[in-house]
Protein backbone atom coordinates (compact mmCIF):
# COMPACT_ATOMS: atom_id res chain seq x y z
CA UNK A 1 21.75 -68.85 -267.06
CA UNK A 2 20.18 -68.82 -270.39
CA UNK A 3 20.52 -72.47 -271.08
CA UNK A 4 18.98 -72.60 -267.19
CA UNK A 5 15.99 -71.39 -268.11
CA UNK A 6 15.45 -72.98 -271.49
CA UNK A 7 14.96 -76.43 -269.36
CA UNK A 8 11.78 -74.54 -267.72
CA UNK A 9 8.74 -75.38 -269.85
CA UNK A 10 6.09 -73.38 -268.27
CA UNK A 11 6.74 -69.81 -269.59
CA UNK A 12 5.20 -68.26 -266.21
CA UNK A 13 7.62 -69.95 -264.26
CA UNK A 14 10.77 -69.36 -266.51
CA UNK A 15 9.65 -65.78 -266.17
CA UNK A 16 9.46 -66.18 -262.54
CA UNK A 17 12.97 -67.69 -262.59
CA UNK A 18 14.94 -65.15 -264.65
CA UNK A 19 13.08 -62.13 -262.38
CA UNK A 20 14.53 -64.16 -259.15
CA UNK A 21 18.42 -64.61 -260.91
CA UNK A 22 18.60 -61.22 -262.19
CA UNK A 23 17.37 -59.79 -258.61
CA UNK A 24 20.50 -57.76 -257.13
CA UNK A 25 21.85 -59.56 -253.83
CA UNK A 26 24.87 -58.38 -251.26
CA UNK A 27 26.92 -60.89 -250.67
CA UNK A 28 30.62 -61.41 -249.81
CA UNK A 29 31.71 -60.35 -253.51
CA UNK A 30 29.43 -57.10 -252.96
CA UNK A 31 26.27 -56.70 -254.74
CA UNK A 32 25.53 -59.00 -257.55
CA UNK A 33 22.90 -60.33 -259.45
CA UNK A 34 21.56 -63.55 -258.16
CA UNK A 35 22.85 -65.62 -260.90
CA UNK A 36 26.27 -64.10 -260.93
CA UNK A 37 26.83 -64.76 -257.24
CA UNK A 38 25.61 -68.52 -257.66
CA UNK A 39 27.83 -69.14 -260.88
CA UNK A 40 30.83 -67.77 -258.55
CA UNK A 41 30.08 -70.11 -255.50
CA UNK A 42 29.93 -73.05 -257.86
CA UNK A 43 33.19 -71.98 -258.89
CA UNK A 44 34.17 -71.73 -255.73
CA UNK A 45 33.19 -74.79 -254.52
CA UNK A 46 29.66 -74.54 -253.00
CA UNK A 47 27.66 -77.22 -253.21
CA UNK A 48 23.81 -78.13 -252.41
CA UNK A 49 22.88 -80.05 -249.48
CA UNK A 50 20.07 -80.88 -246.91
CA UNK A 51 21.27 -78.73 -243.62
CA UNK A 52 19.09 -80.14 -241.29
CA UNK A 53 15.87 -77.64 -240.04
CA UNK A 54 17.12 -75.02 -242.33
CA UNK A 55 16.16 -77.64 -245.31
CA UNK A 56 18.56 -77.34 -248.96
CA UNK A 57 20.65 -74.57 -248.90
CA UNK A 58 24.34 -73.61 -250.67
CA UNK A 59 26.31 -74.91 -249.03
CA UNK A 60 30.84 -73.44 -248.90
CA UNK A 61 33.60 -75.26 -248.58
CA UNK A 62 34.29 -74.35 -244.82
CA UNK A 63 30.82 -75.25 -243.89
CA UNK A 64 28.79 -71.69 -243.83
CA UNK A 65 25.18 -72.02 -245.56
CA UNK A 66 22.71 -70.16 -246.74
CA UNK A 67 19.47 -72.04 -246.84
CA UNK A 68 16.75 -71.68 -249.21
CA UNK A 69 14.93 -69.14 -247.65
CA UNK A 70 17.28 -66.10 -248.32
CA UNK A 71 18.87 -67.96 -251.52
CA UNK A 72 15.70 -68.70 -252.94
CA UNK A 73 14.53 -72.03 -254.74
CA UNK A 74 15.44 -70.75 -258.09
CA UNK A 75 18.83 -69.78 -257.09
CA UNK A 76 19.33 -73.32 -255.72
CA UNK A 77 18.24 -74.99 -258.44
CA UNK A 78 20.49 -72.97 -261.18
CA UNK A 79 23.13 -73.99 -258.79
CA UNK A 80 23.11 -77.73 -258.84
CA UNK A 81 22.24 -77.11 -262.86
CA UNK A 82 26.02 -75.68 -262.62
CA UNK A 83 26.84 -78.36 -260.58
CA UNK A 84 25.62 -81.24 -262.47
CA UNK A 85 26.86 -79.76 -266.12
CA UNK A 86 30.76 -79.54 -264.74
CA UNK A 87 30.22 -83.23 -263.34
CA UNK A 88 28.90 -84.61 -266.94
């Protein structure tokens, strides 16, 4: 997450960011930070796509989304940061 943020140049919104990713979330794995449960759906496959009216959202394997709204733009973001570092 660290290395994340460090691409954020504007120190109010790298705040901003790390406040969001740290922010406990339920999800299927139970309750995890933000950034934990993003680094484990990159790991499981997620991905980030365009889904239509409910705009970019994280996207599984089998299909099921969760779309920016409830993810949050920071959370999408670190995730295609994962995404594009395991594809370089």
């Amino acid at each position: 997450m660290l290395e994340y943020l460090e691409t954020l140049t504007d120190p109010k919104l790298r705040a901003r960011a790390r406040k969001s990713l740290e922010t406990l979330t339920k999800c299927c794995y139970g309750y995890l930070s933000r950034h934990e449960w993003i680094e484990r759906a990159v790991n499981n496959g997620y991905t980030v796509r365009e889904m239509g009216s409910f705009g970019r959202s994280i996207v599984s394997p089998d299909g099921a989304f969760v779309e920016q709204a409830r993810a949050t733009k920071f959370a999408l973001d670190y995730a295609e940061h994962l995404i594009s570092a395991r594809l370089a």
